[in-house]
C-alpha atoms as a PDB file:
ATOM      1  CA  UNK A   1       9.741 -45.358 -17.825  1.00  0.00           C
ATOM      2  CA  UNK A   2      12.165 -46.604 -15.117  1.00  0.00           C
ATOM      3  CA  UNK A   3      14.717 -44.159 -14.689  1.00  0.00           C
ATOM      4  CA  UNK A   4      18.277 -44.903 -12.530  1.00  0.00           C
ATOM      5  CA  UNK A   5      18.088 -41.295 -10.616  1.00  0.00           C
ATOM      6  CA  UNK A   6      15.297 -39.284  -8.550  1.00  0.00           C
ATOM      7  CA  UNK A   7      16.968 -35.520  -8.802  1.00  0.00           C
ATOM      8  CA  UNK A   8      20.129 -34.303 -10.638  1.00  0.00           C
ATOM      9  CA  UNK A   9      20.906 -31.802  -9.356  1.00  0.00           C
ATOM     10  CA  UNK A  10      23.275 -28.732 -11.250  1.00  0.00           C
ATOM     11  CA  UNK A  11      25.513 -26.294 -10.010  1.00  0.00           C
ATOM     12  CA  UNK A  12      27.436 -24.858  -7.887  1.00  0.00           C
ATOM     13  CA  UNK A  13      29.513 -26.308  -5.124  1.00  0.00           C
ATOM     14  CA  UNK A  14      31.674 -25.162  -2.394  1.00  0.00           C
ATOM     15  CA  UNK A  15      33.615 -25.770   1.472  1.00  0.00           C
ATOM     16  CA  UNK A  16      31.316 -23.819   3.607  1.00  0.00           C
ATOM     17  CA  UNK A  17      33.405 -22.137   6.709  1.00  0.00           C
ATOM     18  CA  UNK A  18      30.523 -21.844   9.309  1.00  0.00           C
ATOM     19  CA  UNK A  19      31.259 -18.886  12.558  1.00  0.00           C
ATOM     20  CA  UNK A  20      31.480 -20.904  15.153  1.00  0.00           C
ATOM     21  CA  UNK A  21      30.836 -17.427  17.138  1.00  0.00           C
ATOM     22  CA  UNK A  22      26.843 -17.491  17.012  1.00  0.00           C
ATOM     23  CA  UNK A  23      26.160 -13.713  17.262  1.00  0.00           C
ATOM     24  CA  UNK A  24      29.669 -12.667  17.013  1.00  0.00           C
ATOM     25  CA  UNK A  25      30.109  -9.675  14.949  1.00  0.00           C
ATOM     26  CA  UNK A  26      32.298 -11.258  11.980  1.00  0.00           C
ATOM     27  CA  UNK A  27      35.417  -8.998  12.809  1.00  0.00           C
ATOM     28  CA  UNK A  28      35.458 -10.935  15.846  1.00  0.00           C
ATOM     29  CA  UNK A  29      35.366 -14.433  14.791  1.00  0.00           C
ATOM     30  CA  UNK A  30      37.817 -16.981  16.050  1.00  0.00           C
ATOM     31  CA  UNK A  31      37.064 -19.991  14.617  1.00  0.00           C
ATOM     32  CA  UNK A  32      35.408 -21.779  11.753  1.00  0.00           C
ATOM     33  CA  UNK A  33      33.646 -25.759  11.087  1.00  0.00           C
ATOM     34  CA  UNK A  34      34.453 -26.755   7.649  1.00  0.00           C
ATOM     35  CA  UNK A  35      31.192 -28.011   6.331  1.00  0.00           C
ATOM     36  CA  UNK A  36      29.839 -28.422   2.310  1.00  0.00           C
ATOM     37  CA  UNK A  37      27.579 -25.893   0.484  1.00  0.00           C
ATOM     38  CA  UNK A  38      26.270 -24.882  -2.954  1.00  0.00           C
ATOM     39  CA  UNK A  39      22.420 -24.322  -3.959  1.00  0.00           C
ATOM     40  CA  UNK A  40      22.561 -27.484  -5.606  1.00  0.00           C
ATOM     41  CA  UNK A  41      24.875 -29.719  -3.741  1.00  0.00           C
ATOM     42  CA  UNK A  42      22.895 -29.014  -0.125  1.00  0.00           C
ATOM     43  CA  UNK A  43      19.980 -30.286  -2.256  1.00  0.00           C
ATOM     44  CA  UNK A  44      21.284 -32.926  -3.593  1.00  0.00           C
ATOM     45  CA  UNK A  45      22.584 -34.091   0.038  1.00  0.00           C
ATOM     46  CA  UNK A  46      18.896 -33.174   1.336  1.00  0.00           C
ATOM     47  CA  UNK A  47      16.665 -35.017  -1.203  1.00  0.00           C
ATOM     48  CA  UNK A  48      19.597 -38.437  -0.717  1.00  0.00           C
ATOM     49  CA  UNK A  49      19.056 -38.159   3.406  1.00  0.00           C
ATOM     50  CA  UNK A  50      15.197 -38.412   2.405  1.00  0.00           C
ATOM     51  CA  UNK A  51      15.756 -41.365   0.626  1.00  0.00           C
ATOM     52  CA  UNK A  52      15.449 -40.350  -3.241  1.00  0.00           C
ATOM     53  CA  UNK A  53      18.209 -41.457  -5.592  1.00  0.00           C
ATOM     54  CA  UNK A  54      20.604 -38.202  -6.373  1.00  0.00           C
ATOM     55  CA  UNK A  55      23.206 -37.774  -8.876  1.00  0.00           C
ATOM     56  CA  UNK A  56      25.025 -33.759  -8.660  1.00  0.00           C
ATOM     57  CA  UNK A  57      26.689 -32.461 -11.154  1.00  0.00           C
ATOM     58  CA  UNK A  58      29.053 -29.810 -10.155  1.00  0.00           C
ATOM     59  CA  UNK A  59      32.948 -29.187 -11.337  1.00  0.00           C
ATOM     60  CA  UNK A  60      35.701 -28.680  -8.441  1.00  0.00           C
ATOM     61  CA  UNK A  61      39.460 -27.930  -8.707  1.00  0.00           C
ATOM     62  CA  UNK A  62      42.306 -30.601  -8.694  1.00  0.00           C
ATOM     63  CA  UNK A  63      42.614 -29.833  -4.866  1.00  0.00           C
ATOM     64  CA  UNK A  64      42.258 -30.840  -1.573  1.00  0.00           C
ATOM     65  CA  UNK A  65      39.159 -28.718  -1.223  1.00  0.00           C
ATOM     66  CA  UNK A  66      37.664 -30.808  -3.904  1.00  0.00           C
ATOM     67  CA  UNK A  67      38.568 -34.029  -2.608  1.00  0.00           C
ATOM     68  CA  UNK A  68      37.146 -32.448   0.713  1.00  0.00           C
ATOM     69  CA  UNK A  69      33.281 -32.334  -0.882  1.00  0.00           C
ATOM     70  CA  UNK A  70      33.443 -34.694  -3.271  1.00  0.00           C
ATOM     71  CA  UNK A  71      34.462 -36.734   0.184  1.00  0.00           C
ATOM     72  CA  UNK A  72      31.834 -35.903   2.193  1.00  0.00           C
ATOM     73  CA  UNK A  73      29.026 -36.342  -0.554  1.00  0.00           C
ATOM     74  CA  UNK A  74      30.147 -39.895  -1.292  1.00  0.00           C
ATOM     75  CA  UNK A  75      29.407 -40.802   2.363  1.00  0.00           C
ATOM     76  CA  UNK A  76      26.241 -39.478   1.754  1.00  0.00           C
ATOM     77  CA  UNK A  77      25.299 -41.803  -1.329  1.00  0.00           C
ATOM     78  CA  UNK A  78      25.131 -38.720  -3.411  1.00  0.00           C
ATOM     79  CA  UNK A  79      26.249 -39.996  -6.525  1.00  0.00           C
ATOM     80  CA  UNK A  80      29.376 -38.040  -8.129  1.00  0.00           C
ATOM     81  CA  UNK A  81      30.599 -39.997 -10.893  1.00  0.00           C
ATOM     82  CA  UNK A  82      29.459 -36.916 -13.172  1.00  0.00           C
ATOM     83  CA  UNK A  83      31.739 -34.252 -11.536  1.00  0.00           C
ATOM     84  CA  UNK A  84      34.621 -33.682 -13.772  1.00  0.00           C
ATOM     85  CA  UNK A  85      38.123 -31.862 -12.304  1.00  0.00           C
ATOM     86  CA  UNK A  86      38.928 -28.834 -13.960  1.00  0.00           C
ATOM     87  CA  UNK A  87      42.410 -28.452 -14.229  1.00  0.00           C
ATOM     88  CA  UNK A  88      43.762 -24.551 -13.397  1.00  0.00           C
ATOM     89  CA  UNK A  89      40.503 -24.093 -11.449  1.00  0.00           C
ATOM     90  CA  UNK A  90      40.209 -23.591  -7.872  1.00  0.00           C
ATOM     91  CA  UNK A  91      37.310 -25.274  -5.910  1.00  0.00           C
ATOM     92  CA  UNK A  92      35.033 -22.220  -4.445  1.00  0.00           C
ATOM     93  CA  UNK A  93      34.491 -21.282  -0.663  1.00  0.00           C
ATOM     94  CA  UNK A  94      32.521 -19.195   1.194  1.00  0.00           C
ATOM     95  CA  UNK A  95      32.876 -17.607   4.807  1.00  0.00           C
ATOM     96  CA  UNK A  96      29.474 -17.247   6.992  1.00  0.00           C
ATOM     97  CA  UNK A  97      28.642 -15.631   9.885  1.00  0.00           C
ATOM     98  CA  UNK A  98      26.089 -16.038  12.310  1.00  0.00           C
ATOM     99  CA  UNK A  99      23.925 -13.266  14.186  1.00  0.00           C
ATOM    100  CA  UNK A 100      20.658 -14.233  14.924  1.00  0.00           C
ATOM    101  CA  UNK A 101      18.059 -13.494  14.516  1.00  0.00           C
ATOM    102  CA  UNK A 102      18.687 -11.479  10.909  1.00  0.00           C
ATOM    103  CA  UNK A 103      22.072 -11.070   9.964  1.00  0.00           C
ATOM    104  CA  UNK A 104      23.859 -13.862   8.513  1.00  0.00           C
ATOM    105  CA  UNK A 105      26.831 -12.090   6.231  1.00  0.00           C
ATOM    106  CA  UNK A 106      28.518 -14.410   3.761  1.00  0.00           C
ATOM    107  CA  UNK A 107      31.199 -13.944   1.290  1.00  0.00           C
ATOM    108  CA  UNK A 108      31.870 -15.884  -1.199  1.00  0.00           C
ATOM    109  CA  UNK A 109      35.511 -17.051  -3.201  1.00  0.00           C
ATOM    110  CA  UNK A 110      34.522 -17.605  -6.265  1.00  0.00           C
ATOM    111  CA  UNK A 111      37.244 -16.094  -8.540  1.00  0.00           C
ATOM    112  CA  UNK A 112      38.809 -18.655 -10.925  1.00  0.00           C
ATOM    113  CA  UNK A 113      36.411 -21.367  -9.614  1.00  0.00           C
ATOM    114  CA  UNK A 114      35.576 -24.974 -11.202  1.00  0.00           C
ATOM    115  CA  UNK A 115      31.986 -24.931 -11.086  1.00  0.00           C
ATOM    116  CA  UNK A 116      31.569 -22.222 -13.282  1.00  0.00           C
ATOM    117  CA  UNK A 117      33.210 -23.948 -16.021  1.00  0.00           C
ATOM    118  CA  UNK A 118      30.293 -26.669 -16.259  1.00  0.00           C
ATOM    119  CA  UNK A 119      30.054 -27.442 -20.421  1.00  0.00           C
ATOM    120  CA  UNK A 120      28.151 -28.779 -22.777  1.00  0.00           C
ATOM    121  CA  UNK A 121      29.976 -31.582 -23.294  1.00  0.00           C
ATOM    122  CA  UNK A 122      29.861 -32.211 -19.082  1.00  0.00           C
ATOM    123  CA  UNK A 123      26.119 -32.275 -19.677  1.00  0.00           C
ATOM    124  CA  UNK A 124      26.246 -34.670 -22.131  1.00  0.00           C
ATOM    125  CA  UNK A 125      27.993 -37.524 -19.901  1.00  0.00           C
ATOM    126  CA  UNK A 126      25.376 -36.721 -17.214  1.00  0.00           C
ATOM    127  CA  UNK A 127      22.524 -38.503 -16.786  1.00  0.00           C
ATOM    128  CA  UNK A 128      19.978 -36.118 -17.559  1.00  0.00           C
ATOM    129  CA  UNK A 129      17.600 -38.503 -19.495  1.00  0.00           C
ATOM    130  CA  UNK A 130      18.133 -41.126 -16.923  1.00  0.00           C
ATOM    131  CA  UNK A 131      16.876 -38.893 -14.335  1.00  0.00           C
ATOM    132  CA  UNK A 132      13.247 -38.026 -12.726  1.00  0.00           C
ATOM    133  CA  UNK A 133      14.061 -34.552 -12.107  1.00  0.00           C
ATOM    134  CA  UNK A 134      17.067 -32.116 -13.102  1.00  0.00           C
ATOM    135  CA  UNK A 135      17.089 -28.732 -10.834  1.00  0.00           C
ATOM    136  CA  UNK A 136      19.481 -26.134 -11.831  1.00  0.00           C
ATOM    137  CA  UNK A 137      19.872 -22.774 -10.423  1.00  0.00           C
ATOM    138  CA  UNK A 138      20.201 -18.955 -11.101  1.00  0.00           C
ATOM    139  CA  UNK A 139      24.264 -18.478  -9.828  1.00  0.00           C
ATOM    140  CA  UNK A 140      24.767 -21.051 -13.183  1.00  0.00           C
ATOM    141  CA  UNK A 141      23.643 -19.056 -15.212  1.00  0.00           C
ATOM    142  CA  UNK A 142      25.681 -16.078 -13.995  1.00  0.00           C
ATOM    143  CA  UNK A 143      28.838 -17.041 -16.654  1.00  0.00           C
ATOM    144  CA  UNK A 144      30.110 -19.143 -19.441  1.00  0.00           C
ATOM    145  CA  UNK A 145      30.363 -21.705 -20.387  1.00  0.00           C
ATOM    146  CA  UNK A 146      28.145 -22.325 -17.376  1.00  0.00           C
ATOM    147  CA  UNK A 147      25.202 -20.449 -18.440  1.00  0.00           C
ATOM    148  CA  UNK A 148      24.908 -22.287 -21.598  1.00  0.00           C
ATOM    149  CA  UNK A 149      25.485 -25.771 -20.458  1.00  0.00           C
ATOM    150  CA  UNK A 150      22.684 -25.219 -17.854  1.00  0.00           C
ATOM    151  CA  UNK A 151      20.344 -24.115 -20.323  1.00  0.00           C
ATOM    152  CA  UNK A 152      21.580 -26.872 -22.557  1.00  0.00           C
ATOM    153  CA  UNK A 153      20.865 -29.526 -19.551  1.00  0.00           C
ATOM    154  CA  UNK A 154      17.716 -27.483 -19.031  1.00  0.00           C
ATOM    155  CA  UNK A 155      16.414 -28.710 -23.031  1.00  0.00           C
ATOM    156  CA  UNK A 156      17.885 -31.750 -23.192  1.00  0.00           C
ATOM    157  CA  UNK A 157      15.703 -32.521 -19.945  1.00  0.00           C
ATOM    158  CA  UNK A 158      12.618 -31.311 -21.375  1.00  0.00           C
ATOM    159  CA  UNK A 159      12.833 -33.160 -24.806  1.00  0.00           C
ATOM    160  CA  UNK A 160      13.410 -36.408 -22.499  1.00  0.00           C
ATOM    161  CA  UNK A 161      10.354 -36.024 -19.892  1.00  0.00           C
ATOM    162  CA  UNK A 162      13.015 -35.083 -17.158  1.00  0.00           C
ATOM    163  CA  UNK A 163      11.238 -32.347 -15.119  1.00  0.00           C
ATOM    164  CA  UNK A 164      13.349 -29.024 -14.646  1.00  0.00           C
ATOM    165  CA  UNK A 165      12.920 -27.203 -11.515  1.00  0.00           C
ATOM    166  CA  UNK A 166      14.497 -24.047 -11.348  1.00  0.00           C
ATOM    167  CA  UNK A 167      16.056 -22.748  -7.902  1.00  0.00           C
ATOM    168  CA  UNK A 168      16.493 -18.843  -8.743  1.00  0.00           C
ATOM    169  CA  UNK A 169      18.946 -18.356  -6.286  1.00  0.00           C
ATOM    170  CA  UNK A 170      19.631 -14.960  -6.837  1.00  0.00           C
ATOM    171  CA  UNK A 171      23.014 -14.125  -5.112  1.00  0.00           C
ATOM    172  CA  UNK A 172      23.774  -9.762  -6.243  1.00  0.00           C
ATOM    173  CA  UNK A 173      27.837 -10.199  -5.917  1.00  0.00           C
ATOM    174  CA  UNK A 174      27.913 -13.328  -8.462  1.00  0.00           C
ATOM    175  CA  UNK A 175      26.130 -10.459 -11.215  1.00  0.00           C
ATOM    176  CA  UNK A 176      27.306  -7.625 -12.710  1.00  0.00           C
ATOM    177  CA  UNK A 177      24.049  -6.091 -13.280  1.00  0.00           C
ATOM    178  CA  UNK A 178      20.681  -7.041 -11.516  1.00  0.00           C
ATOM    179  CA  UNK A 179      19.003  -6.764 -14.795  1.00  0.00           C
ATOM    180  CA  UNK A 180      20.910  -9.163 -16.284  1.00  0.00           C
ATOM    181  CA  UNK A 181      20.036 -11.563 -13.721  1.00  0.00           C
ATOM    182  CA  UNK A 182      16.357 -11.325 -14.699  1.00  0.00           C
ATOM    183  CA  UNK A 183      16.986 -11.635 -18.678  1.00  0.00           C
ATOM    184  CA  UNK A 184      19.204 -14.608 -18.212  1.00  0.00           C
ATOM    185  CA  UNK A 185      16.169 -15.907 -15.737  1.00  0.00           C
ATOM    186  CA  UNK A 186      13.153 -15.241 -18.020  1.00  0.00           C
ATOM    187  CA  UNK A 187      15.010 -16.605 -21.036  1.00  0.00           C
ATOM    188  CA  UNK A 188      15.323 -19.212 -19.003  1.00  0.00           C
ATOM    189  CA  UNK A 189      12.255 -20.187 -17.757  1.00  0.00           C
ATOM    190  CA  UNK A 190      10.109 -21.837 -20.666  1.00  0.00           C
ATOM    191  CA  UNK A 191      12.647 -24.754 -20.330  1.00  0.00           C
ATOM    192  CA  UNK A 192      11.148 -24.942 -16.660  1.00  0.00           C
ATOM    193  CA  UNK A 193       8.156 -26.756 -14.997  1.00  0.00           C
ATOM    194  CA  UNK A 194       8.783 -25.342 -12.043  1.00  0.00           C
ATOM    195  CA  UNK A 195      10.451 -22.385 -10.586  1.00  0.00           C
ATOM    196  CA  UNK A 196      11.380 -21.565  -6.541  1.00  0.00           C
ATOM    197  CA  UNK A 197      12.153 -18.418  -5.116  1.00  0.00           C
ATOM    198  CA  UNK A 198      11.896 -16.033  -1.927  1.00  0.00           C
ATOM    199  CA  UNK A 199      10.367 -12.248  -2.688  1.00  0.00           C
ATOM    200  CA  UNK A 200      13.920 -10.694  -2.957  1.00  0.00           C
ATOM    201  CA  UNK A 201      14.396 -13.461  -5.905  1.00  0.00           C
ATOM    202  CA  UNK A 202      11.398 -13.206  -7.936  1.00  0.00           C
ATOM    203  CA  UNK A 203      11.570  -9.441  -7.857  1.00  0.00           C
ATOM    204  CA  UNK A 204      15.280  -9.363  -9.421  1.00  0.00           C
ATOM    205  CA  UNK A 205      13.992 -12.082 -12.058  1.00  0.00           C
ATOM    206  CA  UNK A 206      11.094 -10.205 -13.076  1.00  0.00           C
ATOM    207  CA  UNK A 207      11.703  -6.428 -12.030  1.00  0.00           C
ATOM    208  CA  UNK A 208       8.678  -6.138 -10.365  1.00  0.00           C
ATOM    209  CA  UNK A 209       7.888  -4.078  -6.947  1.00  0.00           C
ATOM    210  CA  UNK A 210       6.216  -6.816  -4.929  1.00  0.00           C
ATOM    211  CA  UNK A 211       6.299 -10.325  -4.655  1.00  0.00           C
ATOM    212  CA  UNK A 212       3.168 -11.051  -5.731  1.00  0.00           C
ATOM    213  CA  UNK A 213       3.396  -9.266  -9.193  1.00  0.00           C
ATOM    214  CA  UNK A 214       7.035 -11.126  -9.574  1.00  0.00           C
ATOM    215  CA  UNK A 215       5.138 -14.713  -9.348  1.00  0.00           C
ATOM    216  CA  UNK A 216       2.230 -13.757 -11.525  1.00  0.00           C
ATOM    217  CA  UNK A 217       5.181 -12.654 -14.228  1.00  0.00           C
ATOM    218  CA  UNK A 218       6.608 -15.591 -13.664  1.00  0.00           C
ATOM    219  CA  UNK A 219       3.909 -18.012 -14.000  1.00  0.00           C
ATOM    220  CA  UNK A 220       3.319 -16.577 -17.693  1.00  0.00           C
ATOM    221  CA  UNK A 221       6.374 -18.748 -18.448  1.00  0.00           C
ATOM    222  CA  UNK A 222       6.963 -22.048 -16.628  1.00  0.00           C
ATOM    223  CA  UNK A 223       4.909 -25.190 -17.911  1.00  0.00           C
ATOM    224  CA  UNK A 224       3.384 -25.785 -14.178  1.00  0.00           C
ATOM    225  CA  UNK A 225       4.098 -23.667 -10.803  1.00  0.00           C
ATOM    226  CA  UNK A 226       5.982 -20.870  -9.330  1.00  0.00           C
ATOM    227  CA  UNK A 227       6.502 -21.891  -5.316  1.00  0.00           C
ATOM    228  CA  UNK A 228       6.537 -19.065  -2.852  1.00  0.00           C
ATOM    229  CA  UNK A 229       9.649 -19.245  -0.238  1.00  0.00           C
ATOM    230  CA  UNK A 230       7.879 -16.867   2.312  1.00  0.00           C
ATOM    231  CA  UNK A 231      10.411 -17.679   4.995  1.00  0.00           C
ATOM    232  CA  UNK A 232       8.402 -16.817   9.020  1.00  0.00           C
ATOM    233  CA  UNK A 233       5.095 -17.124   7.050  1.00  0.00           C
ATOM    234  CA  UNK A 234       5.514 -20.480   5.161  1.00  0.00           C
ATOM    235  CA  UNK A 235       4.965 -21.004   1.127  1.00  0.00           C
ATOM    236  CA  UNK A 236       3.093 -20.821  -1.189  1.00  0.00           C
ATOM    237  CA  UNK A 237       2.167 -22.418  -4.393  1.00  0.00           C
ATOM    238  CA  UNK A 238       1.013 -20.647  -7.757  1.00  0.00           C
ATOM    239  CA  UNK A 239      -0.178 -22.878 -10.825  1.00  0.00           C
ATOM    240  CA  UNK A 240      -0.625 -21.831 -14.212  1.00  0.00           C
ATOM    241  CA  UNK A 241      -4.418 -22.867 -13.857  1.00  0.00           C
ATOM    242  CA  UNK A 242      -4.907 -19.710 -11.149  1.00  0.00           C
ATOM    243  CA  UNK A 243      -5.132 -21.897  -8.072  1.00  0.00           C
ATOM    244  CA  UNK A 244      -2.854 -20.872  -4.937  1.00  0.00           C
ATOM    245  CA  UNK A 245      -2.345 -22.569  -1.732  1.00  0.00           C
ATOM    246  CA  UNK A 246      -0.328 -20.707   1.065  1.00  0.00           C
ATOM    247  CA  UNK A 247       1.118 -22.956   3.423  1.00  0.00           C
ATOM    248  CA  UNK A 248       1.671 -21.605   6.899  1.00  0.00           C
ATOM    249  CA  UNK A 249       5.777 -22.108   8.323  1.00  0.00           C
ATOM    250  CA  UNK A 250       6.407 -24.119  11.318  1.00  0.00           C
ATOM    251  CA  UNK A 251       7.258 -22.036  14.361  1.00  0.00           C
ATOM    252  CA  UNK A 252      10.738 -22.964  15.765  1.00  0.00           C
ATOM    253  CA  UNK A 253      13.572 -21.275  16.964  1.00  0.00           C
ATOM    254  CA  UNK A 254      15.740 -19.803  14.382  1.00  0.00           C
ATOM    255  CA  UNK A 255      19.853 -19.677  14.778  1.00  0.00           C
ATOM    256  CA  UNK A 256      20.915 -19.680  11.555  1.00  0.00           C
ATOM    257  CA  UNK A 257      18.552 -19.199   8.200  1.00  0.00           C
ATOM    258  CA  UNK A 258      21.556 -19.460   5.260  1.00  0.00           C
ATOM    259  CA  UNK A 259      20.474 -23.122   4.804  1.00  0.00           C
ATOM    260  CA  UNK A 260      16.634 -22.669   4.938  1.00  0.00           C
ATOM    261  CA  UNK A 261      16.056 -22.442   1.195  1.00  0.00           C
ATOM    262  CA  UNK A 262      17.445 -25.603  -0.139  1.00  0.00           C
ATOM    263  CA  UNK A 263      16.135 -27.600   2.711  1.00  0.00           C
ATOM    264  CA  UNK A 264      12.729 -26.547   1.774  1.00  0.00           C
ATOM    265  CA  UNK A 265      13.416 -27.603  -1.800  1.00  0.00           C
ATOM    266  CA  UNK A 266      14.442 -30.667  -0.608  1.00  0.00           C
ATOM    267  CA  UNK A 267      11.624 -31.555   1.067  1.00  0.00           C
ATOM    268  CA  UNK A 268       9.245 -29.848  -1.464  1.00  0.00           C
ATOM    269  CA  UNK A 269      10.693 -31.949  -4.329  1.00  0.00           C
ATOM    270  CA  UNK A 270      10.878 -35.147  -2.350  1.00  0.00           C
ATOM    271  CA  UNK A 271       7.219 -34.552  -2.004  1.00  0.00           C
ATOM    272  CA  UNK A 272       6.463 -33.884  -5.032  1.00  0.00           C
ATOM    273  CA  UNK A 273       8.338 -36.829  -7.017  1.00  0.00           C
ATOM    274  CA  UNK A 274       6.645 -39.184  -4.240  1.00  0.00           C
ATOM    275  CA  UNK A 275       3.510 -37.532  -6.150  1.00  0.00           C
ATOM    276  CA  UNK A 276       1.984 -35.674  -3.030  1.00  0.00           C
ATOM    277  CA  UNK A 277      -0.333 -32.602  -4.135  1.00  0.00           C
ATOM    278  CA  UNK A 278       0.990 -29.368  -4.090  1.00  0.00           C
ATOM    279  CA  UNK A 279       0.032 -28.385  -0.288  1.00  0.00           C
ATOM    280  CA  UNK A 280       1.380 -31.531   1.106  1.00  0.00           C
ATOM    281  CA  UNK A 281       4.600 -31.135  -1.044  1.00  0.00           C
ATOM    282  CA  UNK A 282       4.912 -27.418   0.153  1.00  0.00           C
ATOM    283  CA  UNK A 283       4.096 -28.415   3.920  1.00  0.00           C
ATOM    284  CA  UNK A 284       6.904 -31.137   3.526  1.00  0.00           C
ATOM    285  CA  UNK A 285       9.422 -28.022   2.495  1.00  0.00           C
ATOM    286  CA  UNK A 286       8.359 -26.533   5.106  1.00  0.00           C
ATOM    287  CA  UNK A 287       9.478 -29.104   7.730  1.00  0.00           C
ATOM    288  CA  UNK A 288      12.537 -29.760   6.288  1.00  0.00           C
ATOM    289  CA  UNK A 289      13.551 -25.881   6.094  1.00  0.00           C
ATOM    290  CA  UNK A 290      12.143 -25.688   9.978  1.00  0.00           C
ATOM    291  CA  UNK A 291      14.332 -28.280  11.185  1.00  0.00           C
ATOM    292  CA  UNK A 292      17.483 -26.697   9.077  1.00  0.00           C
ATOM    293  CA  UNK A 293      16.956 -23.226  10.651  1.00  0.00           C
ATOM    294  CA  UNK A 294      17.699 -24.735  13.830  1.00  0.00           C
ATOM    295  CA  UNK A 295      21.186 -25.499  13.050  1.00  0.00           C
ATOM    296  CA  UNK A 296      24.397 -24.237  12.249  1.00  0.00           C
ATOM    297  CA  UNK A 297      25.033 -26.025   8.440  1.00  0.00           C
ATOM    298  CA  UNK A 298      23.576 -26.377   5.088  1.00  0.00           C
ATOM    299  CA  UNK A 299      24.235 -30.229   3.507  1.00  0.00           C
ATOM    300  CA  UNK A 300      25.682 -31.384   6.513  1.00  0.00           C
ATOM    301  CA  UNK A 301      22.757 -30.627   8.830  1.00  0.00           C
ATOM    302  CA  UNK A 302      20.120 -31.683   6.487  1.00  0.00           C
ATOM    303  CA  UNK A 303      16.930 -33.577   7.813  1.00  0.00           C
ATOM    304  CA  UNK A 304      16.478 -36.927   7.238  1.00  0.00           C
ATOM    305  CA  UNK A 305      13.190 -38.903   6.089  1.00  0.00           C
ATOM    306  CA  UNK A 306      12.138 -40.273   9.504  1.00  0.00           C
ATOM    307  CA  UNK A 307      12.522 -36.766  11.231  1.00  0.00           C
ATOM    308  CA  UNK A 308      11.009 -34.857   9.019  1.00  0.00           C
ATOM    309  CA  UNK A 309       8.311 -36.660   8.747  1.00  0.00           C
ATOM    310  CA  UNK A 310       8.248 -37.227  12.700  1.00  0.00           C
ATOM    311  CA  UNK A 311       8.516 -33.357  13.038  1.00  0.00           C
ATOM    312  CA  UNK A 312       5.425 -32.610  11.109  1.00  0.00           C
ATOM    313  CA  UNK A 313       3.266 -35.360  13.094  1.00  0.00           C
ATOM    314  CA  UNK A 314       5.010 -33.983  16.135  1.00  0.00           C
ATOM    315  CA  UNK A 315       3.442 -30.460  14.860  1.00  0.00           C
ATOM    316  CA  UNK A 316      -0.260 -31.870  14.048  1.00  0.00           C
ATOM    317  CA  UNK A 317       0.465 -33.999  11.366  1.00  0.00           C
ATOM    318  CA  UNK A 318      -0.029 -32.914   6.835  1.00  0.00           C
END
């Protein structure tokens, strides 16, 4: 079945104000770059530079912030005819600082914000049948009527063949109670065929003291994998079937990590729709999350196809 769109991605969006300070404390930051951010926007920006087809669907504010992402992602190619304005709502932001090599503080504006207030009926003028793949994320499930429109895309995906990937994206501040992060998760995660996380995300989903317990709780659920984000020490893939591949990282210099994770789903997804196996798919997220690491942004710093793929036969090849 031919399908219009490679990824849909659903979510959350937001202006991104980068330090421009690199290891500045952030009481002493002067100045800012005004970039784009959001889970699912930066991926939908990173699987379009690789050359997939992506549609986002995302909600800002009748504002100039809005105008400001929707903007930047229609130079892309991104496609946003799906993201509604919600009237009264303010488009989100989020302040970042950058102290290498391990503290990178954010803080995010989210109160009142558009992208929470996703709905049903938003859903139902996406194309979610009329995509390959639909990846959502934990921070939409974190309200209404968010929560229940993603789960909604979520089954309306699965009763169409549209593969659901699940990007936990566990952010504490967005939640009023950790455990009710990992309820909202599990509940979740039968409508998924994938699900991507680092340790400090599985663990809140599941409860679970280590990592490796987390994925094996998770893996009871999803219909195929649970991938690994092991940040300095690569991936690593889990299928239901008991097989695991760990993927070793790339070794590169590291300014800024805040982008990491949704460059290696970008990559890891591009690989898999191209129908890669899991390790090549994995090694491919790996790249792209390398080359991010490297640089100050999220979406706007994204890899594209050609240097990824240059990168990894730079660095001995798949």
């Amino acid at each position: 079945m031919t399908r219009t769109y490679d990824v849909l991605t659903m979510g959350r969006s937001s202006i991104d104000l980068y330090s421009n300070d690199v290891g500045a404390p952030f009481e002493e930051i002067t100045s800012f770059a005004a970039l784009v951010g959001g889970c699912p926007t930066n991926i939908s920006v990173g699987t379009r530079r690789l050359g997939l087809k992506s549609a986002l669907l995302t909600a800002v504010g009748n504002d100039r912030v809005g105008d400001f992402i929707v903007h930047f992602l229609k130079k892309e190619g991104v496609e946003t005819k799906f993201i509604p304005t919600k009237e009264g709502r303010r488009t989100s932001a989020v302040l970042l600082g950058i102290q290498p090599p391990d503290q990178f503080p954010l803080i995010y504006y989210r109160d009142n914000n558009a992208d929470i207030e996703l709905t049903i009926d938003d859903v139902l003028a996406a194309p979610v049948a009329d995509s390959r793949l639909l990846l959502i994320s934990g921070t939409g499930l974190s309200k209404e009527p968010s929560r229940s429109a993603t789960q909604f895309a979520a089954e309306l995906a699965s009763k169409s063949g549209t593969d659901v990937v699940l990007d936990i994206d566990y952010r504490p501040d967005q939640w009023h109670d950790e455990r009710a992060f990992g309820i909202t998760v599990r509940v979740t995660l039968p409508l998924c065929d994938i699900a991507i996380g680092t340790e400090d995300e599985v663990k809140a989903a599941t409860g679970a003291a280590t990592g490796e317990d987390a994925v094996q709780i998770l893996l009871q659920s999803v219909r195929k994998a649970v991938v690994y984000k092991r940040g300095g020490d690569g991936s690593s893939v889990y299928l239901k079937d008991g097989t695991v591949y760990h993927v070793p990282a790339f070794k590169v210099n590291v300014l800024n990590v805040l982008g990491a994770g949704d460059a290696f789903a970008s990559g890891f997804l591009y690989g898999y729709l191209k129908g890669w196996d899991w390790k090549k798919a994995a090694r491919m997220g790996n790249a792209t999350g390398a080359i991010v690491v490297t640089r100050q942004g999220c979406a706007n710093d994204m890899p594209y196809e050609e240097e990824a793929l240059s990168f990894i036969e730079s660095q001995g090849g798949f």
